[in-house]
N, C-alpha and C. Protein backbone atom coordinates (compact mmCIF):
# COMPACT_ATOMS: atom_id res chain seq x y z
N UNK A 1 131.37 89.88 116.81
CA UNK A 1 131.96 90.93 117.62
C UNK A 1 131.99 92.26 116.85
N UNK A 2 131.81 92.53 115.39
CA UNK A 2 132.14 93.47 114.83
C UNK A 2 130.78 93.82 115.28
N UNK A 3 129.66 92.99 114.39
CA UNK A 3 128.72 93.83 114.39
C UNK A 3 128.36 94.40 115.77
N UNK A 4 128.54 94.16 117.17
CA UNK A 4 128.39 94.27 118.10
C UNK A 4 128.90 95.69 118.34
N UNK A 5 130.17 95.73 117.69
CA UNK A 5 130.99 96.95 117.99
C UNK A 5 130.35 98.34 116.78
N UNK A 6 129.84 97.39 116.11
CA UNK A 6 129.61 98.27 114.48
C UNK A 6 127.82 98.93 115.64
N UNK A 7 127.65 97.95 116.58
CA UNK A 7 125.73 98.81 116.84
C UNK A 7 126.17 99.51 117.68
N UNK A 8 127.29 99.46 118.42
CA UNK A 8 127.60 100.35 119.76
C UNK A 8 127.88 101.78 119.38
N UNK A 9 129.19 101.46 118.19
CA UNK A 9 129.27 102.92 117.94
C UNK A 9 128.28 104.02 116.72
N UNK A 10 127.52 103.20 116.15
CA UNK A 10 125.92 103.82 115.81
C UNK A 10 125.37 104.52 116.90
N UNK A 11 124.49 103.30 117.96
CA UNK A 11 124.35 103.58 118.91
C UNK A 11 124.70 104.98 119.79
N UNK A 12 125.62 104.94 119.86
CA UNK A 12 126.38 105.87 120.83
C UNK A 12 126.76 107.41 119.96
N UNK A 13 127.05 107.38 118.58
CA UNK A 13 126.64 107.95 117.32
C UNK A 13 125.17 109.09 117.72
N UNK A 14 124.47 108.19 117.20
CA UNK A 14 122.67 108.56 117.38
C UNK A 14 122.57 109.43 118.81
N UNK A 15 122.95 108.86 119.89
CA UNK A 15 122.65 109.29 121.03
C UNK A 15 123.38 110.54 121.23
N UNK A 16 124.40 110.72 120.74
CA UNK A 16 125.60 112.16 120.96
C UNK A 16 124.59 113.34 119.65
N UNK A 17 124.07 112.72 119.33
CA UNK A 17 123.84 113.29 117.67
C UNK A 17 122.66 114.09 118.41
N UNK A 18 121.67 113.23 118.88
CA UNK A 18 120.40 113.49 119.67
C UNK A 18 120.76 114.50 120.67
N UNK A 19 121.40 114.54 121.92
CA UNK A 19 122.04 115.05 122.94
C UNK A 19 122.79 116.43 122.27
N UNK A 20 123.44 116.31 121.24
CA UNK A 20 123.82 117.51 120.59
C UNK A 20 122.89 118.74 119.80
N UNK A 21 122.19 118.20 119.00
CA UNK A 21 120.80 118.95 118.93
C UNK A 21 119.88 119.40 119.58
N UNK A 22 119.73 118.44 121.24
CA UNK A 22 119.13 119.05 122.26
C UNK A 22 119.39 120.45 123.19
N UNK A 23 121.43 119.75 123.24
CA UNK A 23 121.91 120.89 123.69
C UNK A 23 121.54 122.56 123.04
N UNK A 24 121.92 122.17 121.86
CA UNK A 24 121.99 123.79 120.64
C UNK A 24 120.72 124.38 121.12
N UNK A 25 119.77 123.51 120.89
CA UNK A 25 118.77 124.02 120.79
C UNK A 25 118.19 124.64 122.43
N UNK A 26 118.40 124.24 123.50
CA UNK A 26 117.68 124.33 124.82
C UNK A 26 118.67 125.61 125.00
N UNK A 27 120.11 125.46 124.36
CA UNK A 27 121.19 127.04 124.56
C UNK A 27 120.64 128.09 124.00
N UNK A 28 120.11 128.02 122.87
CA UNK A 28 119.57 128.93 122.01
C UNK A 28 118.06 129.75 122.47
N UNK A 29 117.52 128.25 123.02
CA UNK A 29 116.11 128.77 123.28
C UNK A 29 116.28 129.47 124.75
N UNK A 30 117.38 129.38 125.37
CA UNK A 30 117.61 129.78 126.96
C UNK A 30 118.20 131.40 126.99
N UNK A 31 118.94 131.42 126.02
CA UNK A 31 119.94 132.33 125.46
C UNK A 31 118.71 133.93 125.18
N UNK A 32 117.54 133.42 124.63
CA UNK A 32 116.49 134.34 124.19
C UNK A 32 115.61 134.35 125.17
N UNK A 33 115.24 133.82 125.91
CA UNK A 33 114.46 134.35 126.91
C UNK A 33 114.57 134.99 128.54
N UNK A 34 115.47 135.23 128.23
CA UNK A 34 116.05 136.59 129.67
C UNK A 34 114.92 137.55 129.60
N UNK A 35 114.61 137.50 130.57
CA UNK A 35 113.51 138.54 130.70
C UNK A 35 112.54 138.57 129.48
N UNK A 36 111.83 137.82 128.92
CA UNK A 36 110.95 138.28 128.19
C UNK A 36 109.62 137.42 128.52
N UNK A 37 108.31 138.03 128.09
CA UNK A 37 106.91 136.96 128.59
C UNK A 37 107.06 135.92 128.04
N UNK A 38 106.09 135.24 128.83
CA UNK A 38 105.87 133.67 128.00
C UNK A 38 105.48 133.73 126.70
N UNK A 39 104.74 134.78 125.68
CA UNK A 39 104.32 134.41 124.58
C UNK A 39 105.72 134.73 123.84
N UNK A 40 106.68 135.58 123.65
CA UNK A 40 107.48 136.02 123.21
C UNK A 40 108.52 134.67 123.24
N UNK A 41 109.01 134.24 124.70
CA UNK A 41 109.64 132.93 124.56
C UNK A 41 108.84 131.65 123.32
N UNK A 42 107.84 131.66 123.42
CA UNK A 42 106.97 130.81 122.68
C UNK A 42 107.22 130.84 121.46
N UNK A 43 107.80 132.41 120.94
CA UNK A 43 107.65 132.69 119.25
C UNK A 43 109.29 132.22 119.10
N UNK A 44 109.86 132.88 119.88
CA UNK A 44 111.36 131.88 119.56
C UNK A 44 111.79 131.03 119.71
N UNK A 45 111.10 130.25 120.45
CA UNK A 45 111.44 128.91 120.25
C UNK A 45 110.76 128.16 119.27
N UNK A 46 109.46 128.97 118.82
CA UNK A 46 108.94 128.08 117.52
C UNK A 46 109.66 128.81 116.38
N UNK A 47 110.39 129.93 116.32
CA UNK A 47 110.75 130.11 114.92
C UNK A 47 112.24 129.30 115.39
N UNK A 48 113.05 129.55 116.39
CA UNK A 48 114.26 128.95 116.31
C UNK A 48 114.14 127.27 115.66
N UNK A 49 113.30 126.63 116.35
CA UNK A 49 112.71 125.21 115.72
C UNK A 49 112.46 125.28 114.29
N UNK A 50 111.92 126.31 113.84
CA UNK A 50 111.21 126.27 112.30
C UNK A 50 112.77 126.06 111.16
N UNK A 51 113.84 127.15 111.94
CA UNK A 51 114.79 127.50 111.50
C UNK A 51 115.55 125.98 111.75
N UNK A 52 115.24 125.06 112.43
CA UNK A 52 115.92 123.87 112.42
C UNK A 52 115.27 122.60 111.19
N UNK A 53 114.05 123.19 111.42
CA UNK A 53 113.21 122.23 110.81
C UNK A 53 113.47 122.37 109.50
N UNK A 54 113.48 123.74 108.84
CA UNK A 54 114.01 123.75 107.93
C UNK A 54 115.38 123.55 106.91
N UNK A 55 116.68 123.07 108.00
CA UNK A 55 117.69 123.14 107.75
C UNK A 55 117.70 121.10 107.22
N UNK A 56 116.89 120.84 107.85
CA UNK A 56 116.44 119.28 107.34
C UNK A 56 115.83 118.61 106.18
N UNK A 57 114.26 119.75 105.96
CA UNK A 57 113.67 119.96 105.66
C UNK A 57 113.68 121.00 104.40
N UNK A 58 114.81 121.51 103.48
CA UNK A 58 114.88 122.43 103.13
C UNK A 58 113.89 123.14 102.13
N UNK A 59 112.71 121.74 101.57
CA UNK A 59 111.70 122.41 100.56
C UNK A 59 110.58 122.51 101.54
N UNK A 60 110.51 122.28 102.47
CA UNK A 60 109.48 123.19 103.41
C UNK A 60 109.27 124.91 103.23
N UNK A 61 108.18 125.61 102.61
CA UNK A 61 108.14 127.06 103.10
C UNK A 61 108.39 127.13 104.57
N UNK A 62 109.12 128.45 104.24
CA UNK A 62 108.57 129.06 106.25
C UNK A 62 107.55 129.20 106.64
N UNK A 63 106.45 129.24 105.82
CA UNK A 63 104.82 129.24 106.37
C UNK A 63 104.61 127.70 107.06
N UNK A 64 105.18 126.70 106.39
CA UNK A 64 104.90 125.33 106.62
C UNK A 64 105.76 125.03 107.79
N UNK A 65 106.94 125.29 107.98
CA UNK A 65 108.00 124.96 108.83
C UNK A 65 107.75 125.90 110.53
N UNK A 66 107.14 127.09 110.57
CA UNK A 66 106.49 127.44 111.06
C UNK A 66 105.55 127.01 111.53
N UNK A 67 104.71 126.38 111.12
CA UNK A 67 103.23 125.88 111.39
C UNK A 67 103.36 124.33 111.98
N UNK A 68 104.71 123.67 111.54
CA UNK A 68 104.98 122.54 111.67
C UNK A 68 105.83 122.55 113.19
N UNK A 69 106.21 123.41 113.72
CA UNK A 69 107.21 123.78 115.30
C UNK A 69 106.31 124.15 116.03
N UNK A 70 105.32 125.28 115.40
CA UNK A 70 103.99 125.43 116.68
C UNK A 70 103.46 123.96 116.93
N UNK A 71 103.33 123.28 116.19
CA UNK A 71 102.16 121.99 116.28
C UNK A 71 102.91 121.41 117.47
N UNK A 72 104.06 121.14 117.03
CA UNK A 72 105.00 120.55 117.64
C UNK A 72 105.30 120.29 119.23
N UNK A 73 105.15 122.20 119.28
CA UNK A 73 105.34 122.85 120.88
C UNK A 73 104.25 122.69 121.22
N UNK A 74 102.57 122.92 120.10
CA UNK A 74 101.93 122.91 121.35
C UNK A 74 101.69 121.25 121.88
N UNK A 75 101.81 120.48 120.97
CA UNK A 75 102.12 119.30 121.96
C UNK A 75 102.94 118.78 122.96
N UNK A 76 104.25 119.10 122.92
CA UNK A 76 104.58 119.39 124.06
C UNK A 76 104.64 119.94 124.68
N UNK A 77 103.79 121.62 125.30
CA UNK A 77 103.26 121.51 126.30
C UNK A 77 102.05 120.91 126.71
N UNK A 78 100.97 120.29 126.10
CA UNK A 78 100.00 119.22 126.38
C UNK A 78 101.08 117.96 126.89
N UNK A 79 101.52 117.49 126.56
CA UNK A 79 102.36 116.46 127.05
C UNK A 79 103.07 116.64 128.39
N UNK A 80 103.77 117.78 128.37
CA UNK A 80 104.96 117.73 129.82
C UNK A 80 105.83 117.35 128.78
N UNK A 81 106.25 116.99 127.67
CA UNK A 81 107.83 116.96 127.27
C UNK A 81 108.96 118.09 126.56
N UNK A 82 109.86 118.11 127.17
CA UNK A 82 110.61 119.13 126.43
C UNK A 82 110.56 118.97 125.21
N UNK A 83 110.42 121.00 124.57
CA UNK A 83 110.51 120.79 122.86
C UNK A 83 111.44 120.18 122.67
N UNK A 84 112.93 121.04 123.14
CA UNK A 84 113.81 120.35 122.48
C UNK A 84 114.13 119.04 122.33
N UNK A 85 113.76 118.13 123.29
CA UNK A 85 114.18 116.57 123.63
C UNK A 85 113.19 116.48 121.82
N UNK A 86 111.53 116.54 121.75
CA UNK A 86 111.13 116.48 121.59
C UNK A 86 111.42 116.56 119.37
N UNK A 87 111.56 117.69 119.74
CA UNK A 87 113.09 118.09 118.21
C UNK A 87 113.83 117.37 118.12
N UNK A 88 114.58 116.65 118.72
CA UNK A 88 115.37 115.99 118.61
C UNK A 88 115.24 114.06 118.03
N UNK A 89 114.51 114.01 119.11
CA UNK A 89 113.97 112.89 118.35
C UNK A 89 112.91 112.48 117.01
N UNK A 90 112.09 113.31 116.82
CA UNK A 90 111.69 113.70 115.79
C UNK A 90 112.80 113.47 114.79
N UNK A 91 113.74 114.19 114.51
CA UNK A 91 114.67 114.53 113.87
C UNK A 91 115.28 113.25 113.53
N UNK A 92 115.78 112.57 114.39
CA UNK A 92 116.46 111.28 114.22
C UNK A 92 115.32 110.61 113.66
N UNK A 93 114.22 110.46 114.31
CA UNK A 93 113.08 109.12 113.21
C UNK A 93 112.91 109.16 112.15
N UNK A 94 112.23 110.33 111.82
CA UNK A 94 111.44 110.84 110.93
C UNK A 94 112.46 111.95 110.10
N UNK A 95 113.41 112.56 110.26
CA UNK A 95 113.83 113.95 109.88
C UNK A 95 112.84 114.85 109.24
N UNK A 96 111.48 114.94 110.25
CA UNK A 96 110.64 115.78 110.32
C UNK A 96 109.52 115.41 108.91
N UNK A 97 109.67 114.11 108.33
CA UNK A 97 108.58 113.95 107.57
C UNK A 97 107.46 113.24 108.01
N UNK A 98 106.14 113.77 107.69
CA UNK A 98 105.45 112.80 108.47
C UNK A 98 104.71 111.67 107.55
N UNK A 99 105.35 111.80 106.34
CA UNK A 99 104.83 110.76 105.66
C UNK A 99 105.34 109.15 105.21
N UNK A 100 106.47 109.43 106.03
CA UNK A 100 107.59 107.97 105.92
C UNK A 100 106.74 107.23 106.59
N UNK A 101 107.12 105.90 106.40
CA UNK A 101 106.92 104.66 106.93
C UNK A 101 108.27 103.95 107.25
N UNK A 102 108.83 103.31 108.35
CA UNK A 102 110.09 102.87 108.21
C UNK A 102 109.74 101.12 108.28
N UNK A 103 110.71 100.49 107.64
CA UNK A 103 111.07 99.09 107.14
C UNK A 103 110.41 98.29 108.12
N UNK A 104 110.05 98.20 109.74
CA UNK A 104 109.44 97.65 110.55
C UNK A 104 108.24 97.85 111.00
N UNK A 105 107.31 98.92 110.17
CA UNK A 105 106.04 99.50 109.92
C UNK A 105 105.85 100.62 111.01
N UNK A 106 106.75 101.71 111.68
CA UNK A 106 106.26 102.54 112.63
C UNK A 106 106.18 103.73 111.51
N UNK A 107 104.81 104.67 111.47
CA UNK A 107 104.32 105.31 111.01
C UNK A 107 104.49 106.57 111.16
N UNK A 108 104.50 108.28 110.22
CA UNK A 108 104.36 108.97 110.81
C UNK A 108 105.81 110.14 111.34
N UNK A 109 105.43 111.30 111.81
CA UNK A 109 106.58 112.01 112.09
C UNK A 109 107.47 111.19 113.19
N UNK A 110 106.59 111.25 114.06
CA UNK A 110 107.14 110.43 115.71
C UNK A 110 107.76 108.69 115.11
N UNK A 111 107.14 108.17 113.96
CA UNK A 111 107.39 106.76 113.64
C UNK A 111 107.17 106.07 115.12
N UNK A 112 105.62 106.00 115.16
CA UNK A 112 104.85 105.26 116.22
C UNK A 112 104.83 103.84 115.30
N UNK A 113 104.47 102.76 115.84
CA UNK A 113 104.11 101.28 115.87
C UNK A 113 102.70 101.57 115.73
N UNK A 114 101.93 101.23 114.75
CA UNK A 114 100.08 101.32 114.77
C UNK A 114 99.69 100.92 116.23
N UNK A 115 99.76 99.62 116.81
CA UNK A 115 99.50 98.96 117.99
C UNK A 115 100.16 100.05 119.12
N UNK A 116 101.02 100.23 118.85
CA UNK A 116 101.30 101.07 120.22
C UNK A 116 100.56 102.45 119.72
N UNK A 117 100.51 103.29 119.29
CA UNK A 117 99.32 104.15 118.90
C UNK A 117 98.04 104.11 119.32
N UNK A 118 97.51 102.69 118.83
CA UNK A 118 96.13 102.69 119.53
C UNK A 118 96.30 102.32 120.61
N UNK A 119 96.98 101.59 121.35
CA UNK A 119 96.67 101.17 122.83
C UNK A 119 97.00 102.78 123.86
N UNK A 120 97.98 103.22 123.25
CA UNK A 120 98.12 104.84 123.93
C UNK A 120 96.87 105.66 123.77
N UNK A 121 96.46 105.53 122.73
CA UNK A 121 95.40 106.29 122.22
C UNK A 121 94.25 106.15 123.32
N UNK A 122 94.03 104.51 123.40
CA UNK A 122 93.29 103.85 124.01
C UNK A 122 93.25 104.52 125.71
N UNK A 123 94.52 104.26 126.62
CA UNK A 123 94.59 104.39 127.47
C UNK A 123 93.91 105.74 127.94
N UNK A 124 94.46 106.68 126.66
CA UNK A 124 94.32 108.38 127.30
C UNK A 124 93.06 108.71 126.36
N UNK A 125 91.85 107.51 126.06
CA UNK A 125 91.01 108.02 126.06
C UNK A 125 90.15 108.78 124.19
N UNK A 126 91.26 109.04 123.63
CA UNK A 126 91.11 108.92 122.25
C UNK A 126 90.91 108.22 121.39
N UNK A 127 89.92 107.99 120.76
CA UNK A 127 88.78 107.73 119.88
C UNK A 127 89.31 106.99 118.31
N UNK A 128 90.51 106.98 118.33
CA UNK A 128 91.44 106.72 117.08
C UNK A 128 91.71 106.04 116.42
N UNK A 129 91.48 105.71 115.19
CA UNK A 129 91.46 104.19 114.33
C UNK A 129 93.31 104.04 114.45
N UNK A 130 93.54 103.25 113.28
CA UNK A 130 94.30 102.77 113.42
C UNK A 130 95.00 103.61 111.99
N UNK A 131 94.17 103.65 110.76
CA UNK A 131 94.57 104.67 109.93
C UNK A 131 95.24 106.27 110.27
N UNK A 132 94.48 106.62 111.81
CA UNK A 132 94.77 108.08 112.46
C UNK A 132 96.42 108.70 112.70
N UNK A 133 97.52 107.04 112.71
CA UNK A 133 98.44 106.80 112.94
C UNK A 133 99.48 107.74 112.19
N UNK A 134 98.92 108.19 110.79
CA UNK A 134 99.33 108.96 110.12
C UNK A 134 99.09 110.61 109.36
N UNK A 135 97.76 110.75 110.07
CA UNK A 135 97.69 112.33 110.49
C UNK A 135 98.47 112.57 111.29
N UNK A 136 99.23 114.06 111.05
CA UNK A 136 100.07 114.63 111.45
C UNK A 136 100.31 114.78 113.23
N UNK A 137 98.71 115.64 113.24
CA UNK A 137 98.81 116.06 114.90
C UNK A 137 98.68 114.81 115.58
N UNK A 138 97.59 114.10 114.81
CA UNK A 138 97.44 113.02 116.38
C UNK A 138 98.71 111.74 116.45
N UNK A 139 99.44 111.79 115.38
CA UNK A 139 100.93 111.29 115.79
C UNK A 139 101.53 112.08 116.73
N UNK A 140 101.54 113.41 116.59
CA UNK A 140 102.36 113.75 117.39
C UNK A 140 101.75 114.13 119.02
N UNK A 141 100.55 114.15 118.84
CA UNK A 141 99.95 114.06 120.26
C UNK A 141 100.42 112.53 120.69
N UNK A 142 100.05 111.61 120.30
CA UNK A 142 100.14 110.04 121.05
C UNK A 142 101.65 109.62 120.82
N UNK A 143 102.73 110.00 120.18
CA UNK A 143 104.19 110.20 120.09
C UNK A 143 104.58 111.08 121.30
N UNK A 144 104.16 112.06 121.73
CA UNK A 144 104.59 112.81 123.24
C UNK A 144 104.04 112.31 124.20
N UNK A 145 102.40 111.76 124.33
CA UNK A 145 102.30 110.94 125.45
C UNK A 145 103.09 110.26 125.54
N UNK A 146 103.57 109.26 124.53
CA UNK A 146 104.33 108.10 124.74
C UNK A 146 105.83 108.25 125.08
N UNK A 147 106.33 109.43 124.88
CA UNK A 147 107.79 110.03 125.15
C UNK A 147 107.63 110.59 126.70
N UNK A 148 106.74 110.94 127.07
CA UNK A 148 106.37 111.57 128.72
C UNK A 148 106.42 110.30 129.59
N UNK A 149 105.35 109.36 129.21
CA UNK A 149 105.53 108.10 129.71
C UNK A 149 107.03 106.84 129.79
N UNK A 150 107.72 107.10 128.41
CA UNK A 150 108.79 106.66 128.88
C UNK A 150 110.28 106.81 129.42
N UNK A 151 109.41 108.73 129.23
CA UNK A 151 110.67 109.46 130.49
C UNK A 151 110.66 109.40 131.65
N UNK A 152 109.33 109.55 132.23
CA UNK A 152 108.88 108.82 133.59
C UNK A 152 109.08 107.36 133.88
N UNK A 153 109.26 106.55 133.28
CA UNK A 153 109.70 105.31 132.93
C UNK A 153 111.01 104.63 133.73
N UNK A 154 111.78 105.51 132.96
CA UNK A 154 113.18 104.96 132.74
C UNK A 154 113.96 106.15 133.53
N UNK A 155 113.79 106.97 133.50
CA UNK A 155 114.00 108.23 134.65
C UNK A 155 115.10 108.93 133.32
N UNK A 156 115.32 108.54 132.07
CA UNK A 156 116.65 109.07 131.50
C UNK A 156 116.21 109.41 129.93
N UNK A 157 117.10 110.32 129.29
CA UNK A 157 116.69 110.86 127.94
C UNK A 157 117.03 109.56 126.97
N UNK A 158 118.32 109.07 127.74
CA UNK A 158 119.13 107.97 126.85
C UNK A 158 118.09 106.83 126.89
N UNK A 159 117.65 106.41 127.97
CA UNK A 159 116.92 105.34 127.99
C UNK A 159 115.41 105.29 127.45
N UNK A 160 114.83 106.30 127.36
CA UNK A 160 113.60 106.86 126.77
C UNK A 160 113.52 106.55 125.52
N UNK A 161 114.79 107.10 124.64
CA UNK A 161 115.11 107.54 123.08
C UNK A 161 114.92 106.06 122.75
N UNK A 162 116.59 105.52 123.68
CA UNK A 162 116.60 103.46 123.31
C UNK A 162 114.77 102.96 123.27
N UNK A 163 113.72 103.17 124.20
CA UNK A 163 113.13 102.41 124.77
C UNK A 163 112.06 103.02 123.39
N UNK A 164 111.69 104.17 123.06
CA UNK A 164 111.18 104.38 122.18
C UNK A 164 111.37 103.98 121.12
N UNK A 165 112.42 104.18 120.62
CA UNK A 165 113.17 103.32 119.14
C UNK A 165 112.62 102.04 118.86
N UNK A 166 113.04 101.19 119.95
CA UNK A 166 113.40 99.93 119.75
C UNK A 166 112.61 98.91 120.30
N UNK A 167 111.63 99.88 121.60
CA UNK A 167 111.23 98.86 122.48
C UNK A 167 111.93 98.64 123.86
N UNK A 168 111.46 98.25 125.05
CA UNK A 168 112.12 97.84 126.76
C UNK A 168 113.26 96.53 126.53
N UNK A 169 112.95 96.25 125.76
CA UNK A 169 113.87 94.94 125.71
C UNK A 169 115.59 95.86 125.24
N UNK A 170 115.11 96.73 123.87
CA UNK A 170 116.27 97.58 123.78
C UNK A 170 117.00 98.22 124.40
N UNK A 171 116.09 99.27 125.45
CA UNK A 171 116.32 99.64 126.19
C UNK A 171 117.35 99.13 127.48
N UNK A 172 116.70 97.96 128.13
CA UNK A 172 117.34 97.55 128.70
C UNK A 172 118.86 96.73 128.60
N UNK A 173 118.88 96.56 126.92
CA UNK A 173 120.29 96.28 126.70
C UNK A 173 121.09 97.79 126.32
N UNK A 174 120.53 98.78 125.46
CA UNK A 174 121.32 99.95 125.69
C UNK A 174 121.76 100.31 127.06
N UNK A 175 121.04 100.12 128.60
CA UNK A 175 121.57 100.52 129.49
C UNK A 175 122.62 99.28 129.76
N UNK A 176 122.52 98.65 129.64
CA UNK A 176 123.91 97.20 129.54
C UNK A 176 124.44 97.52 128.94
N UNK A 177 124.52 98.36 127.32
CA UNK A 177 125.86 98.87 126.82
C UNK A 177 126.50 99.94 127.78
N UNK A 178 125.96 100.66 128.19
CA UNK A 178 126.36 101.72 128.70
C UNK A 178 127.21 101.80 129.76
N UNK A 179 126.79 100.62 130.60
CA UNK A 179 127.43 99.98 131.85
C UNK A 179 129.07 99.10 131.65
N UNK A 180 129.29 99.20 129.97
CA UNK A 180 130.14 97.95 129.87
C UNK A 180 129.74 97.03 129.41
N UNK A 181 128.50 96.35 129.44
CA UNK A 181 128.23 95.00 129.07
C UNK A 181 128.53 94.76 127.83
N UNK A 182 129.65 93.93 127.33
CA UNK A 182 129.39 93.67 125.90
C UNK A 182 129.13 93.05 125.08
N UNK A 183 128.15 91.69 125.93
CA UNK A 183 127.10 90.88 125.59
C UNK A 183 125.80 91.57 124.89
N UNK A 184 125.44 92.81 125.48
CA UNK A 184 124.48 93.42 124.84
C UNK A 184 124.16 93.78 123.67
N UNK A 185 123.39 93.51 122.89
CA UNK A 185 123.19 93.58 121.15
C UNK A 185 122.15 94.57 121.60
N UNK A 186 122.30 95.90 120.27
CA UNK A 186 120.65 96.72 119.99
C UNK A 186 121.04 96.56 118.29
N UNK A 187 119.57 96.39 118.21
CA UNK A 187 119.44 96.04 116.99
C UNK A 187 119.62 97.21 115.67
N UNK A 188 119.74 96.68 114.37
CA UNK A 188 119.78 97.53 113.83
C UNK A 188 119.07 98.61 113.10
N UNK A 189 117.94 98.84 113.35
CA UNK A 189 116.72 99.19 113.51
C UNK A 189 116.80 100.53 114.80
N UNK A 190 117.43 100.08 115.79
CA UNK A 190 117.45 100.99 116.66
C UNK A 190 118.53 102.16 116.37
N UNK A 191 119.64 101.46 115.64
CA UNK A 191 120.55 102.32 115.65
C UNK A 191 120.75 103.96 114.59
């Protein structure tokens, strides 16, 4: 029962943590674009990002941290996913490195699964070994397909984040936590 209670409030932790960084950031980036063109919105939201990226990130130059929020954005707009969602989770996997590996082998900034990499890869048509998993862009290209797809999915940010993390099986018990259920275990890995 502890640990149950010990993944919920991780869980629920992570998700406020996520949801809170989304907020700042979509206020900030909303806050600056009153009246201004699309390229101008574009530069502040990639330096406002850079300025996040770096607060994580702190031996990043601004040339790098910069260069690392454009990449970022322009994948999500190739994708359809919000930067900020997009920042956000990043942030929680990876805290913006793209050279980690985590303890269950997902690779990379996004911390994709190799197998789920190539079969995404696969689907939408890209050409991609399995080594590719850990270049920068094409993680984060096949990391936003895969975040578009399981926002369309699950219809929810919460259930996306769970379902990405952890997997549908997770997912579907994070939405059983959420409901009350307190049979529901997410693992610790997800949390």
């Amino acid at each position: 029962k502890r640990q149950l209670e010990a993944a919920n409030k991780a869980t629920a932790e992570l998700h406020n943590s996520i949801l809170a960084r989304q907020d700042s950031l979509i206020y900030e980036i909303d806050r600056l674009k009153i009246g201004i063109s699309d390229a101008t919105q574009r530069t502040f939201k990639v330096t406002a990002a850079a300025n996040a990226i770096k607060e994580v990130r702190k031996e990043l130059s601004d040339t790098d941290a910069i260069k690392l929020a454009t990449m970022i954005y322009d994948e999500c707009e190739r994708s359809g996913v919000e930067f900020a969602y997009v920042l956000a989770v990043i942030q929680a996997e990876s805290r913006f490195n793209h050279k980690v590996t985590s303890n269950v082998g997902a690779q990379g900034i996004m911390q994709i699964m190799p197998l789920t990499f190539l079969s995404i890869a696969k689907v939408y048509g890209y050409d991609y070994l399995e080594s590719d998993v850990t270049d920068l862009r094409k993680n984060l290209r096949i990391g936003t397909i895969f975040l578009h797809r399981l926002l369309k999915k699950t219809g929810s940010h919460d259930l996306a984040s769970a379902a990405y993390n952890g997997g549908p099986k997770v997912a579907a018990n994070y939405k059983r936590l959420m409901t009350g259920d307190s049979t529901a275990v997410v693992p610790t890995e997800t949390q």
